[in-house]
Protein backbone atom coordinates (compact mmCIF):
# COMPACT_ATOMS: atom_id res chain seq x y z
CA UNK A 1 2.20 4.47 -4.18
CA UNK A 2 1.11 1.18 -4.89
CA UNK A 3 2.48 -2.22 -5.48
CA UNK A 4 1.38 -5.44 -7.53
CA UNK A 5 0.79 -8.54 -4.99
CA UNK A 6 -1.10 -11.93 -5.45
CA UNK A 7 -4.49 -12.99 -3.60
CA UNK A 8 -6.30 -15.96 -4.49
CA UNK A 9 -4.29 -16.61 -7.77
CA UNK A 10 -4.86 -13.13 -9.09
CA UNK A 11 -3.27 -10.09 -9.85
CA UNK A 12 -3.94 -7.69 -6.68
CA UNK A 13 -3.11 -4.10 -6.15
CA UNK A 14 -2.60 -2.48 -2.96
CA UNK A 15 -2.36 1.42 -2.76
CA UNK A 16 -0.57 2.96 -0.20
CA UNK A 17 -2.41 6.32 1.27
CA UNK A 18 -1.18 8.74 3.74
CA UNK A 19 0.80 8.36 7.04
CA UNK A 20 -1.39 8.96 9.73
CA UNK A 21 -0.46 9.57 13.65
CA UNK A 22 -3.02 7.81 14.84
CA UNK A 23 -5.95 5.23 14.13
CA UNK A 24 -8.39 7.90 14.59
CA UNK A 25 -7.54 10.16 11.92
CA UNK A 26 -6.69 7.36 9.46
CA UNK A 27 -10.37 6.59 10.33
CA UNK A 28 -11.36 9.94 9.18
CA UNK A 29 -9.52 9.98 6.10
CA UNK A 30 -10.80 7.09 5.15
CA UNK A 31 -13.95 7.74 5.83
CA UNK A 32 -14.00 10.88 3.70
CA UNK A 33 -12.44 8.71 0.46
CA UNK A 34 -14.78 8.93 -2.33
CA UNK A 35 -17.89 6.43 -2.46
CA UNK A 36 -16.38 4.65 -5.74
CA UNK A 37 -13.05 3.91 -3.31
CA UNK A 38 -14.45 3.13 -0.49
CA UNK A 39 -16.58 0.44 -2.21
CA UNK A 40 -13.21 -1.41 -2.62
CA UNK A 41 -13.79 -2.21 1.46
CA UNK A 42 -9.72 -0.26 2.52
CA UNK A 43 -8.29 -1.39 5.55
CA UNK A 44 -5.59 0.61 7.90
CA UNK A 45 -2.86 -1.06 8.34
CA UNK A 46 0.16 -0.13 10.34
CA UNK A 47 2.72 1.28 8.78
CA UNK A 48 5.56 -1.60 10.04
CA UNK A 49 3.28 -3.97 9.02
CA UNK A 50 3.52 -2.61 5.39
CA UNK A 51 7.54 -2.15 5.36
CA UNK A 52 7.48 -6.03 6.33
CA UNK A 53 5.43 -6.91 2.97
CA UNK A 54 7.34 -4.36 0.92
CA UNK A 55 10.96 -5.68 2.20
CA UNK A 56 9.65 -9.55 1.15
CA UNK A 57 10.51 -11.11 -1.68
């Protein structure tokens, strides 16, 4: 999934990536994303943190 957000007066989008039971093993996944993705510098984030943004206006 992703969604179209704002960031310093531009167009941003943020793509949603797995559900993951712990910090470690989002770790992992992310850390096995290919080099061209992880380039883009992903961050975990949890996953109430993301419902918030998605419920805002």
């Amino acid at each position: 999934m992703y969604r179209k957000t704002g960031f310093s007066r531009r167009d941003w989008y943020v793509l949603l990536y797995g559900d993951f039971p712990s910090f470690r093993e989002a770790r992992a996944a992310m850390s096995a994303l290919p080099e061209d993705v992880r380039a883009y510098s992903p961050w975990i984030r949890k996953l109430s943190d993301v419902q918030d943004d998605l419920a805002a206006p």
